[in-house]
C-alpha atoms as a PDB file:
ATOM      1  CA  UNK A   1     -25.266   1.370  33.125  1.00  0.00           C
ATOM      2  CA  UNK A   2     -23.646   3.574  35.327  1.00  0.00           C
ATOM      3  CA  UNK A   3     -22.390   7.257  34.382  1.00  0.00           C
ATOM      4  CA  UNK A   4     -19.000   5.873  35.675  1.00  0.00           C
ATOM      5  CA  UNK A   5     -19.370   2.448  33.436  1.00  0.00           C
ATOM      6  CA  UNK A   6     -20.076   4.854  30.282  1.00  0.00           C
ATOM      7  CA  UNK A   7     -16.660   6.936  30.991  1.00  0.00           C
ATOM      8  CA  UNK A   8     -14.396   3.861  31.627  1.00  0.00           C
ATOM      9  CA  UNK A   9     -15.826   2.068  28.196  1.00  0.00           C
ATOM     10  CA  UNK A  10     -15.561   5.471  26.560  1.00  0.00           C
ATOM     11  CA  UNK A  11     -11.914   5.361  27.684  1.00  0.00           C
ATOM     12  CA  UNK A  12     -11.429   1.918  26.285  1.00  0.00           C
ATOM     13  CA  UNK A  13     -12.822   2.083  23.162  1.00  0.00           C
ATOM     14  CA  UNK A  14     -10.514   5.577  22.585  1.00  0.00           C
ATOM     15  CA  UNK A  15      -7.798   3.688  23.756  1.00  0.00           C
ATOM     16  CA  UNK A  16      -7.962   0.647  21.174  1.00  0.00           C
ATOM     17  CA  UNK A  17      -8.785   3.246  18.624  1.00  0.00           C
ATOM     18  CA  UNK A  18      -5.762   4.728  18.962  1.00  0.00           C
ATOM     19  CA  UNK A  19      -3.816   1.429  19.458  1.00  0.00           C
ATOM     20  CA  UNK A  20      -4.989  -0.046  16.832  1.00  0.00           C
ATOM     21  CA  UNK A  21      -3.017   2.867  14.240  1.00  0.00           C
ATOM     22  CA  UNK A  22      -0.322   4.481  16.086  1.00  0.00           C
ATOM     23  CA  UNK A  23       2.178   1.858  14.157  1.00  0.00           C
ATOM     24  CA  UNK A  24       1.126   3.069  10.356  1.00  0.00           C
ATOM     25  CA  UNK A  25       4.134   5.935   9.723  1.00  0.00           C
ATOM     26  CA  UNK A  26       2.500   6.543   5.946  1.00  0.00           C
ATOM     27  CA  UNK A  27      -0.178   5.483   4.146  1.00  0.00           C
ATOM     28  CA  UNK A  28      -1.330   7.050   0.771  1.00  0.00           C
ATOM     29  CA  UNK A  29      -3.188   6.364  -2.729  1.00  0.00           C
ATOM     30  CA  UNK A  30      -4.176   7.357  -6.288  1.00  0.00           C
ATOM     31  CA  UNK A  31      -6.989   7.234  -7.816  1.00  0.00           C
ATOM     32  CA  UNK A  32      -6.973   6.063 -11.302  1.00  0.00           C
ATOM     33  CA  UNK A  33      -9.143   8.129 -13.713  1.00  0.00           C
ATOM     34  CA  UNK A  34     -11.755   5.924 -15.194  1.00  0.00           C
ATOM     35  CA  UNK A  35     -10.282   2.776 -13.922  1.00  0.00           C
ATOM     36  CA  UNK A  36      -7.481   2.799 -16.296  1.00  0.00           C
ATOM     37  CA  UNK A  37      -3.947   2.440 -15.349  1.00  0.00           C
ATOM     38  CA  UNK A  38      -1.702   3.821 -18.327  1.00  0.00           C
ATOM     39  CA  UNK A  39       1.758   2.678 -18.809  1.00  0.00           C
ATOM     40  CA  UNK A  40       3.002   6.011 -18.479  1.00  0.00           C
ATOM     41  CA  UNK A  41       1.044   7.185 -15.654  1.00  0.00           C
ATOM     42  CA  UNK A  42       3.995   6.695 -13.006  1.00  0.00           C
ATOM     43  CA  UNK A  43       2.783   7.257  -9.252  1.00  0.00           C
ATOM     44  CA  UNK A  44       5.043   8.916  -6.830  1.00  0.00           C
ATOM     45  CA  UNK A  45       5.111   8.670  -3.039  1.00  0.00           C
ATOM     46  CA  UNK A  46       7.710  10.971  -1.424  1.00  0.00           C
ATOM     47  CA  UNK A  47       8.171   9.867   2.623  1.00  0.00           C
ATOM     48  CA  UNK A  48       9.647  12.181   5.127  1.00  0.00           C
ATOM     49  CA  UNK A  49      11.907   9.289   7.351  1.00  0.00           C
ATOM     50  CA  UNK A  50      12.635  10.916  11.368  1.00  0.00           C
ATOM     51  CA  UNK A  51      13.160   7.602  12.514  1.00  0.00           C
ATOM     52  CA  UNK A  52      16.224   5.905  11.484  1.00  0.00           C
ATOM     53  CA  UNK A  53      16.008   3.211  13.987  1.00  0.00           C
ATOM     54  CA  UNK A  54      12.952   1.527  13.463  1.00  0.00           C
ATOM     55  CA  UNK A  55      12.297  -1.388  11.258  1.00  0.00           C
ATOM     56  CA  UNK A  56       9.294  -0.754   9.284  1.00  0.00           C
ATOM     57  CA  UNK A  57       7.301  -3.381   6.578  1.00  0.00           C
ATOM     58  CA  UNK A  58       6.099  -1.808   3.589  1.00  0.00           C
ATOM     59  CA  UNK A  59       2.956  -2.631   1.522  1.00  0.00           C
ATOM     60  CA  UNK A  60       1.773  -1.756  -1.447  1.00  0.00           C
ATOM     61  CA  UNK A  61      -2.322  -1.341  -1.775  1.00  0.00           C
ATOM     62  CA  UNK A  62      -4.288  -2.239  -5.361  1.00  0.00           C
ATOM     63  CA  UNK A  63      -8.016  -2.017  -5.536  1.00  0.00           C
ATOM     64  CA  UNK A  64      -9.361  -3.965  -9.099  1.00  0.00           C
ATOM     65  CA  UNK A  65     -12.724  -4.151 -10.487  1.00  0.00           C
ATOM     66  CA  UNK A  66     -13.730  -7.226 -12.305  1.00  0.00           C
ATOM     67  CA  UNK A  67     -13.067  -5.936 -15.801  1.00  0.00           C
ATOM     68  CA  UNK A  68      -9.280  -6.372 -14.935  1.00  0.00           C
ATOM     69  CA  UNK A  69      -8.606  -8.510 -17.520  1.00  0.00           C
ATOM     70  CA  UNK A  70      -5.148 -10.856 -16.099  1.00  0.00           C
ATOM     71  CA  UNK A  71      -5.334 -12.930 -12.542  1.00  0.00           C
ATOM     72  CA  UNK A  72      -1.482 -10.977 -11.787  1.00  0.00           C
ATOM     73  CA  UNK A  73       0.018  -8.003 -12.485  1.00  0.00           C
ATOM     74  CA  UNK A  74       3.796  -7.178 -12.842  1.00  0.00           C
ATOM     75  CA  UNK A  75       4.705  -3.581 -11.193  1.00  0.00           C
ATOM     76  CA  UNK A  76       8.227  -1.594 -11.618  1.00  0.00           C
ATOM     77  CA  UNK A  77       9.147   0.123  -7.818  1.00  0.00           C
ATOM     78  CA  UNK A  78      11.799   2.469  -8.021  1.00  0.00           C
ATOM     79  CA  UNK A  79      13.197   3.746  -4.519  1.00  0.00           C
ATOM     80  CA  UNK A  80      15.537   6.720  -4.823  1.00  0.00           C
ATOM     81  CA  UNK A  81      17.040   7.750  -1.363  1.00  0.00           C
ATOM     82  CA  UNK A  82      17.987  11.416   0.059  1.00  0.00           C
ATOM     83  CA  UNK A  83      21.294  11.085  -1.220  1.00  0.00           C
ATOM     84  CA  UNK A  84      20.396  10.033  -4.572  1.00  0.00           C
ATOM     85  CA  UNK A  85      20.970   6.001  -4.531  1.00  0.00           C
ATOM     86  CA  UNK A  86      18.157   4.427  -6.253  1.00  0.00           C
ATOM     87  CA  UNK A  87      17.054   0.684  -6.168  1.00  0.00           C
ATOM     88  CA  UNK A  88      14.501  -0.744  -9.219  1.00  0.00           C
ATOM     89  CA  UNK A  89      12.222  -3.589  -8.735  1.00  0.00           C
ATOM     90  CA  UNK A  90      10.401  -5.714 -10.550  1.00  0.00           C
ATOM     91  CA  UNK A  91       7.816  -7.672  -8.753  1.00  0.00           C
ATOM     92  CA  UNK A  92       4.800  -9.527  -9.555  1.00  0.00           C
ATOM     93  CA  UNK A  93       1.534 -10.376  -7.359  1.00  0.00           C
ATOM     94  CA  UNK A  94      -1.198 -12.719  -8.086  1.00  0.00           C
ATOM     95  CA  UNK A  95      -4.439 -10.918  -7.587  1.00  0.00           C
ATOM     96  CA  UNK A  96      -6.564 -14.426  -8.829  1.00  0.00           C
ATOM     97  CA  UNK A  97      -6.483 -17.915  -8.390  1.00  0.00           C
ATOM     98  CA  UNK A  98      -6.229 -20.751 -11.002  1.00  0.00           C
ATOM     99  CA  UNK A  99     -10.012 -20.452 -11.429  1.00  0.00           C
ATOM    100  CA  UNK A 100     -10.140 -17.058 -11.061  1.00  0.00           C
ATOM    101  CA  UNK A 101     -11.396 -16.266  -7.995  1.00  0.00           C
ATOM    102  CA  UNK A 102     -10.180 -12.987  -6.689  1.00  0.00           C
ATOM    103  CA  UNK A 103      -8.141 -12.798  -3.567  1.00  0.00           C
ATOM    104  CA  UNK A 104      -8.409  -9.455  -1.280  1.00  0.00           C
ATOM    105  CA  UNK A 105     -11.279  -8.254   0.879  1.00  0.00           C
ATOM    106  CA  UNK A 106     -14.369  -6.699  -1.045  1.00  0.00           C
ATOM    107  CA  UNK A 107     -17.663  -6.837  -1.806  1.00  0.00           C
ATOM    108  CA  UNK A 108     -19.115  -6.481  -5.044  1.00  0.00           C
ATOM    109  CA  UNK A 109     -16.996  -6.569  -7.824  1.00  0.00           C
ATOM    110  CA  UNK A 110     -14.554  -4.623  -6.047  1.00  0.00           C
ATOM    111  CA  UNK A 111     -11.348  -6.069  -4.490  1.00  0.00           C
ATOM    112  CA  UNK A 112      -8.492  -4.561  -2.504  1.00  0.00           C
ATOM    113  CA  UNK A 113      -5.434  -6.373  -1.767  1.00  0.00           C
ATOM    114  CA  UNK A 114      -2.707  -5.468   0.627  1.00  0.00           C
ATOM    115  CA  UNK A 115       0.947  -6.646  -1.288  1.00  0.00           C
ATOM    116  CA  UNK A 116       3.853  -7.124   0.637  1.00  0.00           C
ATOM    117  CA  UNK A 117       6.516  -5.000  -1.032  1.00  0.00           C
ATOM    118  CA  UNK A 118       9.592  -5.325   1.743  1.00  0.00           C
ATOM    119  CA  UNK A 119       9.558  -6.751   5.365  1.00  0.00           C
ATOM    120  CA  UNK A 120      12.135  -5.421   8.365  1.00  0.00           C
ATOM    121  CA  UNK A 121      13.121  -2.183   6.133  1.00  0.00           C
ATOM    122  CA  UNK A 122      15.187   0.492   8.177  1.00  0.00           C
ATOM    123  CA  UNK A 123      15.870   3.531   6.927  1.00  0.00           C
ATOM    124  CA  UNK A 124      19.935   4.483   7.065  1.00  0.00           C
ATOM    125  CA  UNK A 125      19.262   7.923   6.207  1.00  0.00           C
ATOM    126  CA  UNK A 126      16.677  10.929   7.457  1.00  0.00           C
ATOM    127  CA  UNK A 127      15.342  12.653   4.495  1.00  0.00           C
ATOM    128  CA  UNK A 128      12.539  12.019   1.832  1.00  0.00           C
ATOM    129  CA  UNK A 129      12.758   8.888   0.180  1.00  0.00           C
ATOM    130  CA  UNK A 130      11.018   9.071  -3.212  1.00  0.00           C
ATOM    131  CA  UNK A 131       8.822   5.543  -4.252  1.00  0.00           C
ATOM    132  CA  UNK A 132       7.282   5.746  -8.112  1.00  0.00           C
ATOM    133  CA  UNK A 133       5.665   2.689  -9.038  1.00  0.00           C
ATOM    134  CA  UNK A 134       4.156   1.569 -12.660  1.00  0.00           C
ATOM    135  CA  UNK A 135       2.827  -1.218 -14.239  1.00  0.00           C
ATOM    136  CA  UNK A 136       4.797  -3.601 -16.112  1.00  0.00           C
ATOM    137  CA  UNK A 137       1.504  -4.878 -17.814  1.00  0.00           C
ATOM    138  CA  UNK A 138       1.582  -5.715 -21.570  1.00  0.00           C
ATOM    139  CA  UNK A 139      -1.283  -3.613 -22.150  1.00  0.00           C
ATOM    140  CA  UNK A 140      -0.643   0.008 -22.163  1.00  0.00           C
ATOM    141  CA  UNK A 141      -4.041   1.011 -20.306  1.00  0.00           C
ATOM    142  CA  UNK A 142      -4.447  -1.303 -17.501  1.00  0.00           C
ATOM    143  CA  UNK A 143      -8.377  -1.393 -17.366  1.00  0.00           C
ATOM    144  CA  UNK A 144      -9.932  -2.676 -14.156  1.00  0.00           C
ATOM    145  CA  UNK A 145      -7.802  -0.881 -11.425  1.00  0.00           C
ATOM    146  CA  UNK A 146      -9.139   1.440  -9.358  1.00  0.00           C
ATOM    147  CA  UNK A 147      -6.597   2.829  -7.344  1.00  0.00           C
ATOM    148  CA  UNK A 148      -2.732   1.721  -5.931  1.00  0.00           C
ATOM    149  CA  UNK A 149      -1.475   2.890  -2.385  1.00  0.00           C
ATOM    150  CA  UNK A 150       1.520   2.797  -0.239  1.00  0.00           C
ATOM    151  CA  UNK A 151       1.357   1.811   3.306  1.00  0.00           C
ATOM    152  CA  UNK A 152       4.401   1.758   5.718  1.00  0.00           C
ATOM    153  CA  UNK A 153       4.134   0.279   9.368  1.00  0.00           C
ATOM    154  CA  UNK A 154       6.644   0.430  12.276  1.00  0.00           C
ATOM    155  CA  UNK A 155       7.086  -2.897  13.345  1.00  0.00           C
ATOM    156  CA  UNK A 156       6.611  -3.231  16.967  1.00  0.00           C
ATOM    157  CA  UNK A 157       9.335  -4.626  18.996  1.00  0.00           C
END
């Protein structure tokens, strides 16, 4: 290869790398310590919202380990707004099938799944929006999960 075929692949490659992540506006986790999830342990993502034009999906993120012992799992999302409004959720998301094979991407006994939360969101107000999400499991320590994560992305219009 030419020295000018190396820069103009170099260039490209940047280029989708970029791409490929300029539409993810937040994106964070928790670790849980020694794969327990306690009923108390409430997790708390505070977002800083500039933009209040775009419309924006947002996911949560659950990695499980096969010692999780249910195929779903029942999570509270409160969403408290900069001028103090707050919205409570109750949702639940399969992580198993009726035979109890795992969905999500993994290897090992390791999965993560990606779990839609809410689609074409827009944000009315600039400020920090506050998410705290806990399980709404039976068992007071959730064994089996490894971590839980927010992820918002811009959709692209």
């Amino acid at each position: 290869m030419t020295r000018e075929t190396n820069r103009y692949i170099s260039l490209l490659a940047a280029l989708f790398i970029v791409s490929c992540g300029n539409n993810i506006t937040y994106t964070e986790s928790y670790s849980m310590k020694d794969k327990i999830w306690q009923l108390m342990d409430v997790k708390s993502f505070n977002v800083q919202i500039t933009d209040t034009a775009a419309l924006s999906d947002i996911f949560l993120t659950i990695r499980t380990g096969s010692d999780y012992p249910f195929r779903n799992i029942f999570l509270f999302v409160s969403t408290l707004a900069p001028d103090g409004n707050s919205l409570t959720d109750t949702l639940e998301y399969y992580l198993a099938d009726d035979k109890g094979v795992w969905y999500g991407k993994g290897f090992g006994d390791v999965r993560e799944l990606k779990l839609p939360y809410r689609s074409y969101v827009y944000f009315p107000q600039k400020g920090g929006y506050e998410f705290r999400v806990q399980h709404g499991m039976r068992a007071e320590d959730l064994k089996g999960v490894y971590d839980i994560g927010m992820r918002i992305e811009k959709i692209k219009q």
